[in-house]
PDB file of N, CA and C in Angstrom:
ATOM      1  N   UNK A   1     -34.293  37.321   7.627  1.00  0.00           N
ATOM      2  CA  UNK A   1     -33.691  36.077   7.184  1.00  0.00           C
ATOM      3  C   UNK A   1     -32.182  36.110   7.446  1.00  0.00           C
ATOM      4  N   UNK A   2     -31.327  36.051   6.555  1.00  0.00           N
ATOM      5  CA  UNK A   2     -30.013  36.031   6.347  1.00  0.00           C
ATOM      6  C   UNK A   2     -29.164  37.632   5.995  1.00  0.00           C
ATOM      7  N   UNK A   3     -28.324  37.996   6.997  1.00  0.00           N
ATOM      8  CA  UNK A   3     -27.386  38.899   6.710  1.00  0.00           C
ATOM      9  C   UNK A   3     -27.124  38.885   5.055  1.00  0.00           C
ATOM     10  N   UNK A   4     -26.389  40.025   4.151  1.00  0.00           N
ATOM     11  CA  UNK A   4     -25.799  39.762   3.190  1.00  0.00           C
ATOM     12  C   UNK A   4     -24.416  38.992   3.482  1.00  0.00           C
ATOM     13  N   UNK A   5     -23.872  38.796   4.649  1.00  0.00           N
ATOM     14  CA  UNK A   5     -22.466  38.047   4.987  1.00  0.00           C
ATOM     15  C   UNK A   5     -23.118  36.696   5.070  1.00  0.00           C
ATOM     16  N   UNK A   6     -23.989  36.577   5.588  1.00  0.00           N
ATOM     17  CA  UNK A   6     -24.144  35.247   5.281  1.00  0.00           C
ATOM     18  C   UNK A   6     -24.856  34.783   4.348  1.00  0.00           C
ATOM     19  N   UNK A   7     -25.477  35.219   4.027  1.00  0.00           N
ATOM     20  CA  UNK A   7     -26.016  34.733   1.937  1.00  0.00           C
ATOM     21  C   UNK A   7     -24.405  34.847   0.926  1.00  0.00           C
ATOM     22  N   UNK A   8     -23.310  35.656   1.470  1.00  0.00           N
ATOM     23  CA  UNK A   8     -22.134  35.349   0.667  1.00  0.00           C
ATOM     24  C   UNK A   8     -21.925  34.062   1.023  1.00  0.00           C
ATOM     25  N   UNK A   9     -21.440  34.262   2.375  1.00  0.00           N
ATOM     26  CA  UNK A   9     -21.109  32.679   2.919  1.00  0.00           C
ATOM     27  C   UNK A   9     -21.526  31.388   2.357  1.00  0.00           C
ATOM     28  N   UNK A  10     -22.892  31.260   2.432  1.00  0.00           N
ATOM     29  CA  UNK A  10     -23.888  30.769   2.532  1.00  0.00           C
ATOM     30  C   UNK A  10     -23.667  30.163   0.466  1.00  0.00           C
ATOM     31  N   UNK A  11     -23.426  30.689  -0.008  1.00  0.00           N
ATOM     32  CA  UNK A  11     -23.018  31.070  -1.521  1.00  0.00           C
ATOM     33  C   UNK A  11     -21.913  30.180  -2.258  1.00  0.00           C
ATOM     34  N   UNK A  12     -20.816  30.797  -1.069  1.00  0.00           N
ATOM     35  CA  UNK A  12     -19.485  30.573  -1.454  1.00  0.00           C
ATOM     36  C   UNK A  12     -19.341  28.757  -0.996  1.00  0.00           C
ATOM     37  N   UNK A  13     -20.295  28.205   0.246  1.00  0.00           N
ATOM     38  CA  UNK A  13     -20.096  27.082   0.268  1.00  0.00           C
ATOM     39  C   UNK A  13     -20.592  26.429  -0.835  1.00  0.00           C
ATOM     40  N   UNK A  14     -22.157  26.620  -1.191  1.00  0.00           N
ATOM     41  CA  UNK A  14     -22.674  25.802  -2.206  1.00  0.00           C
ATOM     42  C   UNK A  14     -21.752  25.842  -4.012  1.00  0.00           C
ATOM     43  N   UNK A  15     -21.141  26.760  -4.063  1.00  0.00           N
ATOM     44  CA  UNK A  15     -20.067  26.694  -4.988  1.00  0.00           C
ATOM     45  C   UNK A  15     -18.811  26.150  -4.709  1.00  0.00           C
ATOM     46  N   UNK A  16     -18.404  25.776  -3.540  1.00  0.00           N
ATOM     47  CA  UNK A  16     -17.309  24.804  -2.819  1.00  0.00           C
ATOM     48  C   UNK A  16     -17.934  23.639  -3.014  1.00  0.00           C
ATOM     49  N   UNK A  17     -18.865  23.123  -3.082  1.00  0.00           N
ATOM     50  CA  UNK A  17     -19.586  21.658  -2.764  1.00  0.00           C
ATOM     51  C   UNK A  17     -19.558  21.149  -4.510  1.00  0.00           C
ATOM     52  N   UNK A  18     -20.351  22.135  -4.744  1.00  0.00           N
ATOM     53  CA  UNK A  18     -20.491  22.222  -6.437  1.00  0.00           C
ATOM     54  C   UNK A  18     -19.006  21.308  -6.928  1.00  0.00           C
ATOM     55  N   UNK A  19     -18.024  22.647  -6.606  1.00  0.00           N
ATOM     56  CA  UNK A  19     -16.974  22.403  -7.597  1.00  0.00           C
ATOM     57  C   UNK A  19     -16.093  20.660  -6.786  1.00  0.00           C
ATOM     58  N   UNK A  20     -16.637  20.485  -5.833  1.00  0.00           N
ATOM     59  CA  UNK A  20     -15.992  19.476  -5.084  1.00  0.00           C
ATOM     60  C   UNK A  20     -16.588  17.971  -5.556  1.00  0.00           C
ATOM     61  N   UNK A  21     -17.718  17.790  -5.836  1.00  0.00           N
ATOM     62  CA  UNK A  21     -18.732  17.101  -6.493  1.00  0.00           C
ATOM     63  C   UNK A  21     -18.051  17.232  -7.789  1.00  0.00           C
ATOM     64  N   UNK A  22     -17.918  17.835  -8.676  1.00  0.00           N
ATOM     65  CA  UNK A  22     -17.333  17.794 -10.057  1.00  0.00           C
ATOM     66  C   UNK A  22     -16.108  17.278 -10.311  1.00  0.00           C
ATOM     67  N   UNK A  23     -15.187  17.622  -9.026  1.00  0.00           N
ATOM     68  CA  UNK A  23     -13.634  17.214  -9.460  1.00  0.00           C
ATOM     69  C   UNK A  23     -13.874  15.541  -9.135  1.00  0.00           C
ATOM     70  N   UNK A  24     -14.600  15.230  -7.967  1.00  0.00           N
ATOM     71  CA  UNK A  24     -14.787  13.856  -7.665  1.00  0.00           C
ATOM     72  C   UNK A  24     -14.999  12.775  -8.913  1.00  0.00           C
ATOM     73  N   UNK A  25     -16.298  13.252  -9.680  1.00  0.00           N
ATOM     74  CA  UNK A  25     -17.034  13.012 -10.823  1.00  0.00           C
ATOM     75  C   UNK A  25     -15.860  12.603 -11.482  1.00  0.00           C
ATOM     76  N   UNK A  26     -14.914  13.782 -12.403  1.00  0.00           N
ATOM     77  CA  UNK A  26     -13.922  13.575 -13.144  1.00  0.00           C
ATOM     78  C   UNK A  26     -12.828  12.853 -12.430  1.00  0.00           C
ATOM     79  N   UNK A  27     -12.518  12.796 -11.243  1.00  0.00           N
ATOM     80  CA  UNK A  27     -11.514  11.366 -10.702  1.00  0.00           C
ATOM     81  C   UNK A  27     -12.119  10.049 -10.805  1.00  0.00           C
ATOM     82  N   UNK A  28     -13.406  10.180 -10.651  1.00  0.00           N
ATOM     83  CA  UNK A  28     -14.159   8.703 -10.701  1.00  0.00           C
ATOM     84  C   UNK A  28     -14.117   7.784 -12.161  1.00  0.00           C
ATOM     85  N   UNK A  29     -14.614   9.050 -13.410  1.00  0.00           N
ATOM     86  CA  UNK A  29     -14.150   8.754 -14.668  1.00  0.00           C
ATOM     87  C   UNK A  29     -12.710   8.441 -14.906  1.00  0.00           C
ATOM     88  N   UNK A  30     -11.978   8.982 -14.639  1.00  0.00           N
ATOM     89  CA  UNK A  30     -10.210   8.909 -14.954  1.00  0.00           C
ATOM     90  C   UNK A  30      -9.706   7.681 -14.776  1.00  0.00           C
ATOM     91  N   UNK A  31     -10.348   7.483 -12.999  1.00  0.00           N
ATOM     92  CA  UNK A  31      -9.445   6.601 -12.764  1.00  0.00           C
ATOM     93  C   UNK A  31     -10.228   5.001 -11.945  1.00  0.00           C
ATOM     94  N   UNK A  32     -11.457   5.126 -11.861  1.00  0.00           N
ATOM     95  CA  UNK A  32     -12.518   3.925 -12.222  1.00  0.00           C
ATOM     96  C   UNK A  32     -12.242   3.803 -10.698  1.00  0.00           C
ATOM     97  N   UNK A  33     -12.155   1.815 -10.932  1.00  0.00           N
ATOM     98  CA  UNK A  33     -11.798   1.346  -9.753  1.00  0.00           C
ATOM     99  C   UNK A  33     -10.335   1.465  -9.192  1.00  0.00           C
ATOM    100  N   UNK A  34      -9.373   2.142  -9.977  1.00  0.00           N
ATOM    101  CA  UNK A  34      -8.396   1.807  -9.264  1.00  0.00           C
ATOM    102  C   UNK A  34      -7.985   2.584  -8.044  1.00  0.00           C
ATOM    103  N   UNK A  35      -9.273   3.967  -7.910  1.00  0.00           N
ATOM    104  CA  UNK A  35      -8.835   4.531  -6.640  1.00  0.00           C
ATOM    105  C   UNK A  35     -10.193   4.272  -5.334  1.00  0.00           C
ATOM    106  N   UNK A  36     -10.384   4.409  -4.358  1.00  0.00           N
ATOM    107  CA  UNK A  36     -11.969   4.598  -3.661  1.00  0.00           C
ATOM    108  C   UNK A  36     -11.853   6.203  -3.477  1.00  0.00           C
ATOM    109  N   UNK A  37     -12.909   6.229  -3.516  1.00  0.00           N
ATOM    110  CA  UNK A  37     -13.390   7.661  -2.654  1.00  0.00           C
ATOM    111  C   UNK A  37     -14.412   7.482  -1.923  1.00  0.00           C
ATOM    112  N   UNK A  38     -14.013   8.219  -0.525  1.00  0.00           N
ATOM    113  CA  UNK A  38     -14.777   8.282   0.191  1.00  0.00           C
ATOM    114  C   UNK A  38     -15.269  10.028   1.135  1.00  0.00           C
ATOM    115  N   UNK A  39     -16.412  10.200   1.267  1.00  0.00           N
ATOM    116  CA  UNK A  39     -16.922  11.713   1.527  1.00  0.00           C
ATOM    117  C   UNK A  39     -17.349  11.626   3.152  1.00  0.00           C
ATOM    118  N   UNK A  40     -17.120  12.013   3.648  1.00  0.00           N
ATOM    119  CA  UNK A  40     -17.304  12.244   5.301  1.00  0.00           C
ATOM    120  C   UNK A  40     -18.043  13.262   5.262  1.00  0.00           C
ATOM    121  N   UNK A  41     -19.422  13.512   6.104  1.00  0.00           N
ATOM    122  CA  UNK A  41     -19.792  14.508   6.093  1.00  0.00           C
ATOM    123  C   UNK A  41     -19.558  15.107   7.356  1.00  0.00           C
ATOM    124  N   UNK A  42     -19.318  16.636   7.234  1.00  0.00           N
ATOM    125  CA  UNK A  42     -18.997  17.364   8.325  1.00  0.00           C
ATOM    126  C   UNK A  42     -19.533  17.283  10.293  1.00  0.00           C
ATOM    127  N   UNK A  43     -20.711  16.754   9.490  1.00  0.00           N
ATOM    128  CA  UNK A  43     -21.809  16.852  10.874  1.00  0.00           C
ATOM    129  C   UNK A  43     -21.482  15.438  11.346  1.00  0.00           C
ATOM    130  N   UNK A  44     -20.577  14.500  10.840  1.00  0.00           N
ATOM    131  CA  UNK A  44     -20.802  13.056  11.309  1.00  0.00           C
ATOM    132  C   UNK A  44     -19.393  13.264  12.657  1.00  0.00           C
ATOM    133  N   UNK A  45     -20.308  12.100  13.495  1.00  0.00           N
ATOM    134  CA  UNK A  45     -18.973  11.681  14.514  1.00  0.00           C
ATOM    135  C   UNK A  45     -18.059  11.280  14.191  1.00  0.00           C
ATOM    136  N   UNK A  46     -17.676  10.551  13.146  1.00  0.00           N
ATOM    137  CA  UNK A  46     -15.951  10.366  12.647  1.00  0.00           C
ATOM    138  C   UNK A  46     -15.560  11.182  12.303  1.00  0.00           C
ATOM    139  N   UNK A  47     -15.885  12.219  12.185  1.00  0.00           N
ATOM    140  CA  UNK A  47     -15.054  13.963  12.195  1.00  0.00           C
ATOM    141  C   UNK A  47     -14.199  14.163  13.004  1.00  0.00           C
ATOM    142  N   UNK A  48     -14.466  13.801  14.611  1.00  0.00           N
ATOM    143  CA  UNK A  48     -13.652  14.004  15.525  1.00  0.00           C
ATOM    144  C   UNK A  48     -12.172  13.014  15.083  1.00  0.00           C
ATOM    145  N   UNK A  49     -12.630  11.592  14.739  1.00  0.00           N
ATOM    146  CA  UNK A  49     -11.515  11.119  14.764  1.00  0.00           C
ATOM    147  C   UNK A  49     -10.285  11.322  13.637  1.00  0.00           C
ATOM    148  N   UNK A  50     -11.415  11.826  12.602  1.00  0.00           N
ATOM    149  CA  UNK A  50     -10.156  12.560  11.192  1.00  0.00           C
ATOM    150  C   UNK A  50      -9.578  14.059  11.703  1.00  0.00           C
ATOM    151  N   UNK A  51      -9.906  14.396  12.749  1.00  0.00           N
ATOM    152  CA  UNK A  51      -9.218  15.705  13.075  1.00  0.00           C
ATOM    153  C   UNK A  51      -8.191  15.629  13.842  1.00  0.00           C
ATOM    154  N   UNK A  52      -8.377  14.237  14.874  1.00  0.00           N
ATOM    155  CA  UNK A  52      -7.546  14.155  15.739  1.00  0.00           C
ATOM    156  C   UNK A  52      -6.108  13.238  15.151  1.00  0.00           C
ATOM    157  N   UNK A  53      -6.413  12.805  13.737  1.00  0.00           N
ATOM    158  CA  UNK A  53      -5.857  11.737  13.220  1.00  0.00           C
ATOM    159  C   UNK A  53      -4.759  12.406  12.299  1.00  0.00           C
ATOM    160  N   UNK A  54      -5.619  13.475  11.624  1.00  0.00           N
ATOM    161  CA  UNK A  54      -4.934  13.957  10.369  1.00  0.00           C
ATOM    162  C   UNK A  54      -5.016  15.557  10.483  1.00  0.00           C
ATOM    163  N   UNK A  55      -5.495  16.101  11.389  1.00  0.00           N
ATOM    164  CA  UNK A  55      -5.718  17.429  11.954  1.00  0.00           C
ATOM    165  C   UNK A  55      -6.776  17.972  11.003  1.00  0.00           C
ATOM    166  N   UNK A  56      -7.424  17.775  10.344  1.00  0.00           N
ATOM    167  CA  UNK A  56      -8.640  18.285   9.343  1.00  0.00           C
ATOM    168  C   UNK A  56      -9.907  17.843  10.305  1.00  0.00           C
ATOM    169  N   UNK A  57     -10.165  19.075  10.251  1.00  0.00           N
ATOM    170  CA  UNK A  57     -11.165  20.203  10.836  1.00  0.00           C
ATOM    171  C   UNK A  57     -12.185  20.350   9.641  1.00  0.00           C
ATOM    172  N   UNK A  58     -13.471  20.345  10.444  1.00  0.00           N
ATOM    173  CA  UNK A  58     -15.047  20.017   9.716  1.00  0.00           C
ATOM    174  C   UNK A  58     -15.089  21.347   8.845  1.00  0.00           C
ATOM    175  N   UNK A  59     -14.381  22.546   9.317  1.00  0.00           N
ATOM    176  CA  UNK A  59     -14.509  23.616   8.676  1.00  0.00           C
ATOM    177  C   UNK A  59     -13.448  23.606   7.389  1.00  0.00           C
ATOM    178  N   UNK A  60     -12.760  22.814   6.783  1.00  0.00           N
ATOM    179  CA  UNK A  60     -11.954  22.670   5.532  1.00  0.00           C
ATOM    180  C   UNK A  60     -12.615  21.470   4.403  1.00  0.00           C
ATOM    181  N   UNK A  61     -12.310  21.623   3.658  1.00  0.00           N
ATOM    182  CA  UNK A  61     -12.466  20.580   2.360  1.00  0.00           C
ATOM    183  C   UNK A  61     -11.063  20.170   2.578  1.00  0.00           C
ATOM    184  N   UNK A  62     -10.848  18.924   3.294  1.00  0.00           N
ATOM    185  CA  UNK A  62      -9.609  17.783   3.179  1.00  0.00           C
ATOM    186  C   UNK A  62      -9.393  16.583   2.457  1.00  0.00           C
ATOM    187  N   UNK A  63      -8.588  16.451   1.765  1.00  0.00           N
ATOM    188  CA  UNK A  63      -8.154  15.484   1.086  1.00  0.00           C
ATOM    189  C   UNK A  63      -7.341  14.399   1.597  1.00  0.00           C
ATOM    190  N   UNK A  64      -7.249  13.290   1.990  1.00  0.00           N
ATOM    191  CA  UNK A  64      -6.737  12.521   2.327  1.00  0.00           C
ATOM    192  C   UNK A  64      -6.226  11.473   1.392  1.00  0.00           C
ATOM    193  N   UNK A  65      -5.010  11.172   1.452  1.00  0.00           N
ATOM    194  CA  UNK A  65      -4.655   9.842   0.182  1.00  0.00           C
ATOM    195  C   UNK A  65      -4.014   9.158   1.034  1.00  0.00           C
ATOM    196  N   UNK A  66      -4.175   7.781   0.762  1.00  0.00           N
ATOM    197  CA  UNK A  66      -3.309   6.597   1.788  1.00  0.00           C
ATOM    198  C   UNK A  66      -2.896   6.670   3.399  1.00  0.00           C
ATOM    199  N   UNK A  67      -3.777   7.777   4.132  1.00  0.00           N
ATOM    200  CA  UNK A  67      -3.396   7.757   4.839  1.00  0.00           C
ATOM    201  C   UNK A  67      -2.163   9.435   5.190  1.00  0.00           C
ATOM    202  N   UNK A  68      -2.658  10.174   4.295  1.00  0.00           N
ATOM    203  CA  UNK A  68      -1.800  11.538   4.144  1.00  0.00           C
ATOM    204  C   UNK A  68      -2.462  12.504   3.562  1.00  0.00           C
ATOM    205  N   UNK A  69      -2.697  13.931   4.665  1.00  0.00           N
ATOM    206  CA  UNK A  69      -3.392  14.799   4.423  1.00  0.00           C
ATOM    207  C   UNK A  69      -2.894  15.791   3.445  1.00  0.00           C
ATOM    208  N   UNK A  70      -3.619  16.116   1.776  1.00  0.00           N
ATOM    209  CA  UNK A  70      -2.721  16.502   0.727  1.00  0.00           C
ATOM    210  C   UNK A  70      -3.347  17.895   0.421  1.00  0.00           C
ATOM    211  N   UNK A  71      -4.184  18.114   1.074  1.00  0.00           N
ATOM    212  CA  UNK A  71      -4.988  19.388   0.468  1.00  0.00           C
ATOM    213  C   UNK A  71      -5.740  19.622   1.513  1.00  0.00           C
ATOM    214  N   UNK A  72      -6.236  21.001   1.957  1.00  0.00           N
ATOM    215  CA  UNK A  72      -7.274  21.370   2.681  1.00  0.00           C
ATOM    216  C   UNK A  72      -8.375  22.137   2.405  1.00  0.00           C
ATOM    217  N   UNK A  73      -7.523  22.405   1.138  1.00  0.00           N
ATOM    218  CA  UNK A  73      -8.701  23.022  -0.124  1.00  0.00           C
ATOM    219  C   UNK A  73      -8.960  22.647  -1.279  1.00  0.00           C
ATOM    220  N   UNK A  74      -9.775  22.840  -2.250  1.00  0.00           N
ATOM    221  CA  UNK A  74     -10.765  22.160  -3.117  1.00  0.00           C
ATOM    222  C   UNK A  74      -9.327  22.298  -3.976  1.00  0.00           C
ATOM    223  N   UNK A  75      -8.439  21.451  -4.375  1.00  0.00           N
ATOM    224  CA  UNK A  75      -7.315  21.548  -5.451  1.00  0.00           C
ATOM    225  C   UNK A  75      -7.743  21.534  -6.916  1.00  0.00           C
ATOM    226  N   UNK A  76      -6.821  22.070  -7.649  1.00  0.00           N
ATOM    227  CA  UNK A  76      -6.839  21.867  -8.866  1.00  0.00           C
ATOM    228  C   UNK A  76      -6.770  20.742  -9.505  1.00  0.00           C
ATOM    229  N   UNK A  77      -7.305  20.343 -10.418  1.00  0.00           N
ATOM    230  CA  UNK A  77      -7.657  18.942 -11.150  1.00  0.00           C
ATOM    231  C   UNK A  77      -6.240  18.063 -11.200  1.00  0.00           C
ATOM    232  N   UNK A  78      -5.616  19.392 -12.279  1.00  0.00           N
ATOM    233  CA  UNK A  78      -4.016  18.542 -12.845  1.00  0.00           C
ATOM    234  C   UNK A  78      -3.712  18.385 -11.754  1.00  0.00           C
ATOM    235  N   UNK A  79      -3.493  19.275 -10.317  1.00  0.00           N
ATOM    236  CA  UNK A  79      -2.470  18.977  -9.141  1.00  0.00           C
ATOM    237  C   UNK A  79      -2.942  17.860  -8.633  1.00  0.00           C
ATOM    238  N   UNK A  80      -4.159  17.702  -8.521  1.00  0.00           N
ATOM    239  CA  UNK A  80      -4.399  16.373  -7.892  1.00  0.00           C
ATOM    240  C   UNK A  80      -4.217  15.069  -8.497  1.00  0.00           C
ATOM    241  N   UNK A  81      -4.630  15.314  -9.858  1.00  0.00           N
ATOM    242  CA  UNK A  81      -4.314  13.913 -10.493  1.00  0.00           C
ATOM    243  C   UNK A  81      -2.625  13.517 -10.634  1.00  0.00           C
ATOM    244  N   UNK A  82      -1.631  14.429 -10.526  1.00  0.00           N
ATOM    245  CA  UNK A  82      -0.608  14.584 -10.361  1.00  0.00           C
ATOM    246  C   UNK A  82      -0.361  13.461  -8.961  1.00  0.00           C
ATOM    247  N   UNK A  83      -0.603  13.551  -8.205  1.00  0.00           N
ATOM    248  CA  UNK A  83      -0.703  13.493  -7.161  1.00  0.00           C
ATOM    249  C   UNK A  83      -1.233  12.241  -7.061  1.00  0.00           C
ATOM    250  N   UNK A  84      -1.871  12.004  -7.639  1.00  0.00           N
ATOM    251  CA  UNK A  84      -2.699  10.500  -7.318  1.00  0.00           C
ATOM    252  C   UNK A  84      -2.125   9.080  -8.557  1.00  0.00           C
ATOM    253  N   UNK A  85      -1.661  10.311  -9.663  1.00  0.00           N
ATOM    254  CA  UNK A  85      -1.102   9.135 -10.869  1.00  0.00           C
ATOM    255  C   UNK A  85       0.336   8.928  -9.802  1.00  0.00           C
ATOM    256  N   UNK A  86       0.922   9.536  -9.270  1.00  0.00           N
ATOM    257  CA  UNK A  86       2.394   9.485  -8.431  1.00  0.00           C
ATOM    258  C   UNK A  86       2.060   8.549  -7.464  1.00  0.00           C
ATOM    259  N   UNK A  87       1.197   8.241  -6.659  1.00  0.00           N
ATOM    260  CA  UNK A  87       1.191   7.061  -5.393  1.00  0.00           C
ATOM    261  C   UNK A  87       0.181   5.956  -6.669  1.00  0.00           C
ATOM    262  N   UNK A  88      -0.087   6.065  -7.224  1.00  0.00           N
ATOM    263  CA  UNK A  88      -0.719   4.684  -8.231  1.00  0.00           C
ATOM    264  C   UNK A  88       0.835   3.875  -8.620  1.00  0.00           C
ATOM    265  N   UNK A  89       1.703   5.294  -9.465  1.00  0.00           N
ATOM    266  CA  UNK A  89       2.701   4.484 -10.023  1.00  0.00           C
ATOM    267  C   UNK A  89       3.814   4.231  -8.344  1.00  0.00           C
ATOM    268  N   UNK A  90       3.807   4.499  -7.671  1.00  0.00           N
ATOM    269  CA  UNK A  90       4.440   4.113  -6.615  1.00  0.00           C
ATOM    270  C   UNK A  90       3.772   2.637  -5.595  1.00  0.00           C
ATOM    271  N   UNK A  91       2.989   2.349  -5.465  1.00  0.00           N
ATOM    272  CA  UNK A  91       2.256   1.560  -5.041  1.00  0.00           C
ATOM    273  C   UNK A  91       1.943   0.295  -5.710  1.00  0.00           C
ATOM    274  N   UNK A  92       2.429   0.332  -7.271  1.00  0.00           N
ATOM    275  CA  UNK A  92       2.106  -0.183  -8.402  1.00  0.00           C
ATOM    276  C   UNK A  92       1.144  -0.784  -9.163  1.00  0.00           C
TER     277      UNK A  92
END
C-alpha cells in the first residue's frame, strides 16, 4: 500500500483540510454575509490562473482577500480575523 512517508503525508494533509474547514466555519459564523468565501479545489483548471495571478501554487493552502495574497498557510484565527476586521473597517 502506502510507504510510512506517505501515510504521514497522507495524515498531515487530512489534518490541514480538517483545520482549514474549521477556521472557515468560524469566519462564516463571525462574520455572516459580510464577507464571501470561496474554496478552489486544487485539481481544478482555475488553478493555473490563481497561480499565474497571485503566484499560489496547488501545493499551498492560499488565502486570498480582495484581490491580495495574505497567507499560504492555514493562519491563525486571531491573525486572520485581524486581517479581515482591518479591510471591512477600511472598505467600510
Amino acid at each position: 500500500m502506502f510507504s510510512k512517508e506517505e501515510q504521514a503525508a497522507l495524515l498531515k494533509q487530512q489534518e490541514n483540510t480538517r483545520a482549514m474547514w474549521k477556521l472557515l466555519r468560524l469566519l462564516k459564523e463571525r462574520y455572516g454575509d459580510k464577507i464571501c468565501i470561496s474554496v478552489v479545489d486544487s485539481r481544478s483548471p482555475i488553478v493555473l490562473w490563481y497561480a499565474i495571478r497571485y503566484g499560489a501554487w496547488a501545493t499551498f493552502t492560499t488565502w486570498i482577500l480582495n484581490g491580495r495574497k495574505i497567507f499560504e498557510v492555514i493562519p491563525k484565527r486571531e491573525e486572520l480575523e485581524r486581517i479581515i476586521d482591518s479591510e471591512l473597517q477600511s472598505t467600510g
